[in-house]
PDB file of N, CA and C in Angstrom:
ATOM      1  N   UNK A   1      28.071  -0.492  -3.900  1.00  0.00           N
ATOM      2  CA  UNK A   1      27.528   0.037  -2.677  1.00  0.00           C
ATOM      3  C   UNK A   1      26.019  -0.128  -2.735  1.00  0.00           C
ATOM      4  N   UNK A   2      25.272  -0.274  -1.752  1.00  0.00           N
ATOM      5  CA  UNK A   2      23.985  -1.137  -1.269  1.00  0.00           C
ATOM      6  C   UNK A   2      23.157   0.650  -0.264  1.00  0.00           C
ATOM      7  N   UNK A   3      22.604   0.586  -0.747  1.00  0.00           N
ATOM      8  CA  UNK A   3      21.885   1.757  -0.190  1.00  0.00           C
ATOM      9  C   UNK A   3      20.036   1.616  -0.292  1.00  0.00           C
ATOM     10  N   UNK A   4      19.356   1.797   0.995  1.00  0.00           N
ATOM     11  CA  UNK A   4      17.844   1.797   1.208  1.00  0.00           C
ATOM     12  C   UNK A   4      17.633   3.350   0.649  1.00  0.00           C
ATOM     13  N   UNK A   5      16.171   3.098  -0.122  1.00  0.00           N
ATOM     14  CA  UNK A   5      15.964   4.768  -0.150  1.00  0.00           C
ATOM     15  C   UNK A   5      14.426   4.338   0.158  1.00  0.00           C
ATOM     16  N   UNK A   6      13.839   5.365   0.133  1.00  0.00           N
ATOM     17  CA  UNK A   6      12.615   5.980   0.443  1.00  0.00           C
ATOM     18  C   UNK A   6      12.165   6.536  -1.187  1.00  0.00           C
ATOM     19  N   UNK A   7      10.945   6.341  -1.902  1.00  0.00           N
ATOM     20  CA  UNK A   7      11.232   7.154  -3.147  1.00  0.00           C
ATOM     21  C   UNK A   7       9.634   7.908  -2.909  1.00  0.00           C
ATOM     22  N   UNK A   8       9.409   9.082  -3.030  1.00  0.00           N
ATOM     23  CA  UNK A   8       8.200  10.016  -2.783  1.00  0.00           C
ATOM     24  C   UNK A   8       8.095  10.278  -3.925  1.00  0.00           C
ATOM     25  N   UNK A   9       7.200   9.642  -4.647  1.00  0.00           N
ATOM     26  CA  UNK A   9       6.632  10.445  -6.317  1.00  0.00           C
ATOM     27  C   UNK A   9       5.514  11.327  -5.749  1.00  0.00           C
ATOM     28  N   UNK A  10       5.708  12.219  -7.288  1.00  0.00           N
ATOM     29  CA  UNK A  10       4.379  13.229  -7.254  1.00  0.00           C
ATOM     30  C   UNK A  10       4.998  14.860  -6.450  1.00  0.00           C
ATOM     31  N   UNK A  11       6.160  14.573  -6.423  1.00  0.00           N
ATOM     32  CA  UNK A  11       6.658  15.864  -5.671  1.00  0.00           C
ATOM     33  C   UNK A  11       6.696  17.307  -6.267  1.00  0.00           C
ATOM     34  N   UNK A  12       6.988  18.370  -5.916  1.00  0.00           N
ATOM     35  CA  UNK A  12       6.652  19.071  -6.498  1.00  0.00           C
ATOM     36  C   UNK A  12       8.552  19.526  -7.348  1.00  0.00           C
ATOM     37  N   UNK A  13       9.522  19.140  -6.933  1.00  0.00           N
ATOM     38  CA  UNK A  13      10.872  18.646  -7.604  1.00  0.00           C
ATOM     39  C   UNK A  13      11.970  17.842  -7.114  1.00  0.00           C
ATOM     40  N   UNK A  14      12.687  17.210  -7.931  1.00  0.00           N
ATOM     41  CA  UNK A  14      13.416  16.033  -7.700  1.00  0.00           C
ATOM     42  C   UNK A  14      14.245  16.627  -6.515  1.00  0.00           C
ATOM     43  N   UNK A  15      14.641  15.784  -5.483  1.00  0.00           N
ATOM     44  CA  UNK A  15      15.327  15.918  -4.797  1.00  0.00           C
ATOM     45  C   UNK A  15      15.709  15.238  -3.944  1.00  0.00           C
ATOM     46  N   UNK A  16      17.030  15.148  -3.010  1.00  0.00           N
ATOM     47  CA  UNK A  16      17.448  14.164  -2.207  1.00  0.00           C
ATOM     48  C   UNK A  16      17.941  14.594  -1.126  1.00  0.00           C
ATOM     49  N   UNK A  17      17.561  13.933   0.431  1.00  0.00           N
ATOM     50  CA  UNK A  17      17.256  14.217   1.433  1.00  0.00           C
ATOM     51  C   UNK A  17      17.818  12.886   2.515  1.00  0.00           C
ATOM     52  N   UNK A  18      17.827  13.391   3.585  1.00  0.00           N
ATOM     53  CA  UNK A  18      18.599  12.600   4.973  1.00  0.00           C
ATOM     54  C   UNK A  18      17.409  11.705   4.828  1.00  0.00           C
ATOM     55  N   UNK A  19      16.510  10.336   5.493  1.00  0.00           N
ATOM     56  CA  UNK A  19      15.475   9.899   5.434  1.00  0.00           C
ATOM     57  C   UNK A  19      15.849   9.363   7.142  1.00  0.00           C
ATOM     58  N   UNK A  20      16.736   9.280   7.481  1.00  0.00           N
ATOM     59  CA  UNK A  20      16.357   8.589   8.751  1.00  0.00           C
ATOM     60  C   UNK A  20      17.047   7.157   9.067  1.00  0.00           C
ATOM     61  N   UNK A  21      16.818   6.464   9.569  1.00  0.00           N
ATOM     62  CA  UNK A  21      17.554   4.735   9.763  1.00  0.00           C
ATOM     63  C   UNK A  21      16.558   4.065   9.434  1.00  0.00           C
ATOM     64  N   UNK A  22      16.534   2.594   8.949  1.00  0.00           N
ATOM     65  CA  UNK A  22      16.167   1.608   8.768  1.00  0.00           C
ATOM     66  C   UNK A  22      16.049   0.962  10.399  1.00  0.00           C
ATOM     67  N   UNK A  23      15.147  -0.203  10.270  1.00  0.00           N
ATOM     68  CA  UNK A  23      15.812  -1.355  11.265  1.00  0.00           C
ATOM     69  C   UNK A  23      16.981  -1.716  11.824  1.00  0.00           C
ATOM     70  N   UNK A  24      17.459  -2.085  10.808  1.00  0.00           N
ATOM     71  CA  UNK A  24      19.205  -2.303  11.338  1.00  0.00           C
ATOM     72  C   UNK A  24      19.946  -1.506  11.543  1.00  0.00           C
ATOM     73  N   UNK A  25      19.559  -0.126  11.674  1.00  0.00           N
ATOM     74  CA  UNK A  25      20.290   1.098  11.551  1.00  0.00           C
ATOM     75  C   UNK A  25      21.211   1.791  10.627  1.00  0.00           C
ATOM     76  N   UNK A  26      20.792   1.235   9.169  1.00  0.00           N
ATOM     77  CA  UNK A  26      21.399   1.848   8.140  1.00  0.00           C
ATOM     78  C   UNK A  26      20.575   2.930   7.835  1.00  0.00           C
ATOM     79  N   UNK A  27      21.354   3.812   6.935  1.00  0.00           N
ATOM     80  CA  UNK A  27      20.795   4.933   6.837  1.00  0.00           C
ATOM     81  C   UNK A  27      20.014   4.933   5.806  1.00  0.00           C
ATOM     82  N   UNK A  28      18.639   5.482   6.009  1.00  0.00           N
ATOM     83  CA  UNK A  28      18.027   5.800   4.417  1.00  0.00           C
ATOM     84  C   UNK A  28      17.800   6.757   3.729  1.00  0.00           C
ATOM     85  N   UNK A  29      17.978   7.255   2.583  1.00  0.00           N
ATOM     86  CA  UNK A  29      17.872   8.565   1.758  1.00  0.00           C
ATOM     87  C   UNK A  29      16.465   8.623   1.173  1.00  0.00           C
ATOM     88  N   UNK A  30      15.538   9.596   1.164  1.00  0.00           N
ATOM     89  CA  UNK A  30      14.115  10.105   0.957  1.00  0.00           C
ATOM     90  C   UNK A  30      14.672  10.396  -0.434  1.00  0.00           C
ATOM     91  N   UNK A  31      13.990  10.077  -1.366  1.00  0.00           N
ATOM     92  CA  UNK A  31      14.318  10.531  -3.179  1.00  0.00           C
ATOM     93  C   UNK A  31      13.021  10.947  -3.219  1.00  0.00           C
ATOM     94  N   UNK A  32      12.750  11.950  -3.491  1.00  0.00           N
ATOM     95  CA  UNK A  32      11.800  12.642  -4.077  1.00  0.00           C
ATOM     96  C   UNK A  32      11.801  13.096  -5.056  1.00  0.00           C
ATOM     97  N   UNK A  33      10.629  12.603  -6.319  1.00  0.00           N
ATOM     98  CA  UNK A  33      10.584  12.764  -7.561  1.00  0.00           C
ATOM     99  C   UNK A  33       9.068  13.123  -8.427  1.00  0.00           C
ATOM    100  N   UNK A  34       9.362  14.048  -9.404  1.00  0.00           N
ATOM    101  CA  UNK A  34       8.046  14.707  -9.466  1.00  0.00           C
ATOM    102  C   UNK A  34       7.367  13.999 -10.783  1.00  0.00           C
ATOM    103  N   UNK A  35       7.868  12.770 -10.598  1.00  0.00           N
ATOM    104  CA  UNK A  35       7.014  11.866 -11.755  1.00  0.00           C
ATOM    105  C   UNK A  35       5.898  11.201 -10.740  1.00  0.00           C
ATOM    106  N   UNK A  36       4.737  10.685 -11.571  1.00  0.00           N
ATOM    107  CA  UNK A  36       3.748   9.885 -10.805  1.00  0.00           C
ATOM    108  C   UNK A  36       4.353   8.159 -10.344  1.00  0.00           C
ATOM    109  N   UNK A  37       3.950   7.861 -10.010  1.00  0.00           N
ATOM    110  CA  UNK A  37       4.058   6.269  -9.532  1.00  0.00           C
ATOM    111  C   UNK A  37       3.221   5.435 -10.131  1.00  0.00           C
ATOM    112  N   UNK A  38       3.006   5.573 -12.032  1.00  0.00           N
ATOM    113  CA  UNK A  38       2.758   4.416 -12.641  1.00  0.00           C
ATOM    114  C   UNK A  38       3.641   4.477 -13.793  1.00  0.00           C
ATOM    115  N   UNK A  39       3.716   2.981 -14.394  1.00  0.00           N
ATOM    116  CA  UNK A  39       4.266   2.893 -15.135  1.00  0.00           C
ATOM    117  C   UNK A  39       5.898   2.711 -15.257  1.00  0.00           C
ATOM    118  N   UNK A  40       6.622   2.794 -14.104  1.00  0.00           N
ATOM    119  CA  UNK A  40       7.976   2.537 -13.495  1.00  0.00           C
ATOM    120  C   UNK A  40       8.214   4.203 -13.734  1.00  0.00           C
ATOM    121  N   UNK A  41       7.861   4.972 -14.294  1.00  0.00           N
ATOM    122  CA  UNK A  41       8.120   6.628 -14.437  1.00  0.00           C
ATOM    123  C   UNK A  41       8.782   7.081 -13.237  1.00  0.00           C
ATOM    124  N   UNK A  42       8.431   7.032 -11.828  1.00  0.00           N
ATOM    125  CA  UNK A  42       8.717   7.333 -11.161  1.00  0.00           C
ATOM    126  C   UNK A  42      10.564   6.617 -10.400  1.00  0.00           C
ATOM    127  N   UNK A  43      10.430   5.534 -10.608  1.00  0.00           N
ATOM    128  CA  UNK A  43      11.754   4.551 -10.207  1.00  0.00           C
ATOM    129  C   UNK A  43      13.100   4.792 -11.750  1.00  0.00           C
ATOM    130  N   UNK A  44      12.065   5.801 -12.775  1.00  0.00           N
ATOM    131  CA  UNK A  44      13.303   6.478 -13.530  1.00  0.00           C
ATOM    132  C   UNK A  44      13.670   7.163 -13.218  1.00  0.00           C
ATOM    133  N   UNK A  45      13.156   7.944 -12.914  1.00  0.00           N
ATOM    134  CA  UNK A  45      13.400   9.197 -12.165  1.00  0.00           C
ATOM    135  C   UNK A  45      14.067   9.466 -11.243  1.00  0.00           C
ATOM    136  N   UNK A  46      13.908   8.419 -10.272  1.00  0.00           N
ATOM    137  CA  UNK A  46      15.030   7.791  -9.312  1.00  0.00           C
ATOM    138  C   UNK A  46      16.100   8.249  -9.866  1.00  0.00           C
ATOM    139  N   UNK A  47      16.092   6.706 -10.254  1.00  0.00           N
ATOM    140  CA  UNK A  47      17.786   6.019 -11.092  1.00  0.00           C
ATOM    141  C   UNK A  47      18.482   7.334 -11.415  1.00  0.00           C
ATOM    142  N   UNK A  48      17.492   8.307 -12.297  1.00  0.00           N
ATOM    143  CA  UNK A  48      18.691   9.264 -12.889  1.00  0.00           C
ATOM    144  C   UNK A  48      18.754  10.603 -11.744  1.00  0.00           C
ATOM    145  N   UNK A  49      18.066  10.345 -10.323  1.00  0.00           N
ATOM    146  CA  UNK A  49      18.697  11.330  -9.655  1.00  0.00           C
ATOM    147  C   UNK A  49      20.110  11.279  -8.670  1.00  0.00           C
ATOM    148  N   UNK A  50      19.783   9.985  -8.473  1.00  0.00           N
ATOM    149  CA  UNK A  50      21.224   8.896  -7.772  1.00  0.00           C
ATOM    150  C   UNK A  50      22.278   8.833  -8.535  1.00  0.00           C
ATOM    151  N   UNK A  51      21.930   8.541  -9.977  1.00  0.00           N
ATOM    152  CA  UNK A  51      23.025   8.476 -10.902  1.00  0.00           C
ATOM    153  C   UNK A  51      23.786  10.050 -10.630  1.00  0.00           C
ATOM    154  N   UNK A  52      23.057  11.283 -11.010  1.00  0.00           N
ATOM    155  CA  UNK A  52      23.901  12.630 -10.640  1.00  0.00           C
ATOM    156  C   UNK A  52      24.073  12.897  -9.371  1.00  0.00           C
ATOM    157  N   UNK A  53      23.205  12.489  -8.456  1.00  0.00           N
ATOM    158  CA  UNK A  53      23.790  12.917  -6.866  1.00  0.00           C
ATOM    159  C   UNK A  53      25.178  12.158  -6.838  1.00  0.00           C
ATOM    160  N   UNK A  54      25.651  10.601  -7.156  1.00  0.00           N
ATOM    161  CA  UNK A  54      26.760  10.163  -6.843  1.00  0.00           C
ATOM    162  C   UNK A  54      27.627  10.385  -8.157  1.00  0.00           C
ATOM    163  N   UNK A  55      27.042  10.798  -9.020  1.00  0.00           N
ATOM    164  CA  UNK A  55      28.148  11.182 -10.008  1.00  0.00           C
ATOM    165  C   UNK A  55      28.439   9.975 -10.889  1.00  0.00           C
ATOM    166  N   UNK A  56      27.444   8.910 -10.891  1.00  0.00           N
ATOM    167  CA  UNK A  56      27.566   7.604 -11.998  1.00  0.00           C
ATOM    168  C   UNK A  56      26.825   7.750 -12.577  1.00  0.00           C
ATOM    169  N   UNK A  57      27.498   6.772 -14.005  1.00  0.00           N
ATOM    170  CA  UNK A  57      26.213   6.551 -14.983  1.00  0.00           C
ATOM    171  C   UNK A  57      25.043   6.194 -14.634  1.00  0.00           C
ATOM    172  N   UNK A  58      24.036   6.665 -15.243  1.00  0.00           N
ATOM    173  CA  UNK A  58      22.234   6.092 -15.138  1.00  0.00           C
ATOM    174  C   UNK A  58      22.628   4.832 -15.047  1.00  0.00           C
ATOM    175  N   UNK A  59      23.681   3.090 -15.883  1.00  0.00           N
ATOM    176  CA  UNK A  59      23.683   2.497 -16.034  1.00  0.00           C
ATOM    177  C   UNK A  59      24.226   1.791 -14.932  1.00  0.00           C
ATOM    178  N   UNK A  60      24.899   2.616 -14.121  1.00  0.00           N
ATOM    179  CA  UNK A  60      25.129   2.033 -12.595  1.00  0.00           C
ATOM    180  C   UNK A  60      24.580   1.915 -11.260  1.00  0.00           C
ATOM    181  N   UNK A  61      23.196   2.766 -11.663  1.00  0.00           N
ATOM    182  CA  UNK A  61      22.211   2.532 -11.189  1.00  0.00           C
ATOM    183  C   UNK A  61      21.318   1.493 -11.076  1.00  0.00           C
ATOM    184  N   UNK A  62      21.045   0.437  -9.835  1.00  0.00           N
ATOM    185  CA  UNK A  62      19.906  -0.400 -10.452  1.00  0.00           C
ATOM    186  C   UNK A  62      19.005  -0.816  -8.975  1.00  0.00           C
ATOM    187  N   UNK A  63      18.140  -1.290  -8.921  1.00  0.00           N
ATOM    188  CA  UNK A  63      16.836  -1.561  -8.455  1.00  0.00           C
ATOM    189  C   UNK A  63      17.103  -3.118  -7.807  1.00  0.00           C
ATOM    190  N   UNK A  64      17.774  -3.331  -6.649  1.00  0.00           N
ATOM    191  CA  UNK A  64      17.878  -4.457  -6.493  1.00  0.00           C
ATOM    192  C   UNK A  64      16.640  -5.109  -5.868  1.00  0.00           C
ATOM    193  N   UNK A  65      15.756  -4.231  -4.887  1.00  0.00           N
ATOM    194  CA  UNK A  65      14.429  -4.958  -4.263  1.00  0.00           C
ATOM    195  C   UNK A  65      13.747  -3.536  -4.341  1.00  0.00           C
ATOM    196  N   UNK A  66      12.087  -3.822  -3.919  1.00  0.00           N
ATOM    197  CA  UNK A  66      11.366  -2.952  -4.064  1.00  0.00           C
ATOM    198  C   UNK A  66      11.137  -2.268  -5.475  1.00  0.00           C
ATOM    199  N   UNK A  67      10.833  -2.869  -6.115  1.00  0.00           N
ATOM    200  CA  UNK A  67      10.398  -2.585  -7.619  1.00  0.00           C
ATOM    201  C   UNK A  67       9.329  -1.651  -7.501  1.00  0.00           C
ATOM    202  N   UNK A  68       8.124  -2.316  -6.957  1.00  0.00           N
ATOM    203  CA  UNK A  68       6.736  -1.511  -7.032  1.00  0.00           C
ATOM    204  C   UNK A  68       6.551  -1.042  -5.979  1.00  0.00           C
ATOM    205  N   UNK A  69       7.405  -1.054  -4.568  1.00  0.00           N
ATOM    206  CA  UNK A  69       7.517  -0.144  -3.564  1.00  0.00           C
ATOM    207  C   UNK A  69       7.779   1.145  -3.254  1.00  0.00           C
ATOM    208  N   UNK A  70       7.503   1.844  -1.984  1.00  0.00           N
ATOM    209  CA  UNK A  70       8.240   3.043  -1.885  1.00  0.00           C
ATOM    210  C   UNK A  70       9.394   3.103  -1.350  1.00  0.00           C
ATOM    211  N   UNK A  71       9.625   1.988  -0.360  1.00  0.00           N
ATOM    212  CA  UNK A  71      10.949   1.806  -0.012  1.00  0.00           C
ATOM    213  C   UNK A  71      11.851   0.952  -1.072  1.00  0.00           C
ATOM    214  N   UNK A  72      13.141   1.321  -1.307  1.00  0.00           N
ATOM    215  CA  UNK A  72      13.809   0.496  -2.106  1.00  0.00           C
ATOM    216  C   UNK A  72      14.913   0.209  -1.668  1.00  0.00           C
ATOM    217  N   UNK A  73      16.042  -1.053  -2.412  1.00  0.00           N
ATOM    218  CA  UNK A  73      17.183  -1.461  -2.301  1.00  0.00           C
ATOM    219  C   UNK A  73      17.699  -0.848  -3.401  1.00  0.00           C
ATOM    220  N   UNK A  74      18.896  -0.106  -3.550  1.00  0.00           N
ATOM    221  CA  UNK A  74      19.339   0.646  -4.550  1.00  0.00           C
ATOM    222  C   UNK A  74      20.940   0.265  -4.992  1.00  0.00           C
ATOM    223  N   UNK A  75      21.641  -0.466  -5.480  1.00  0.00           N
ATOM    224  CA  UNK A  75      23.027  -0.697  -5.953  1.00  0.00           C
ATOM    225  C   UNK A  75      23.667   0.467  -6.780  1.00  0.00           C
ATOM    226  N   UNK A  76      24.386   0.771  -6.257  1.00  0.00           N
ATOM    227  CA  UNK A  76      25.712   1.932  -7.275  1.00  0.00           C
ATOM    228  C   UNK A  76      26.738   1.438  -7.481  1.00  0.00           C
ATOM    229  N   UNK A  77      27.020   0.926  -8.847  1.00  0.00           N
ATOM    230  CA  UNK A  77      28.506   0.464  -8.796  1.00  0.00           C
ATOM    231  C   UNK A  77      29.170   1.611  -9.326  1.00  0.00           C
ATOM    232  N   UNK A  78      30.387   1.754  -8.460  1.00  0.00           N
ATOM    233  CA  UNK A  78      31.402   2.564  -8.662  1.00  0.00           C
ATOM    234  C   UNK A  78      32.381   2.340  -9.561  1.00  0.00           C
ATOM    235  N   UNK A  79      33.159   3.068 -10.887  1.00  0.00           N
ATOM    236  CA  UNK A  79      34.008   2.685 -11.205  1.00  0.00           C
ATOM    237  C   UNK A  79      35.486   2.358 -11.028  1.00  0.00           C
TER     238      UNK A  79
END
């Protein structure tokens, strides 16, 4: 599964939120995370909040676009 997020570092705690539609009208999820935005710290932080919001491993988590962005492409493979 293929999911846009939004990722807000610097927050004051991790959390996950409605974000609104994209362009094409997919939906995007706001990840808010209270790591800074250097060093990829923050896009860990991610990974391991997606990983427990959907209930997968950290390792099924991954970063398909938007590396150094705030918007991202996010893959969950399901088992």
């Amino acid at each position: 599964m293929k999911i846009s997020i939004k990722v807000i570092p610097g927050a004051k705690q991790n959390e996950i939120a409605e974000g609104g539609f994209d362009e094409s009208g997919a939906r995007i999820l706001k990840v808010r995370v209270n790591q800074p935005p250097e060093d990829g710290k923050a896009n860990v932080a991610a990974i391991e909040l997606l990983a427990k919001y959907f209930k997968v491993k950290k390792s099924a988590v991954s970063i398909i676009s938007g590396e150094t962005s705030r918007n991202k492409i996010v893959e969950i493979k399901r088992d």
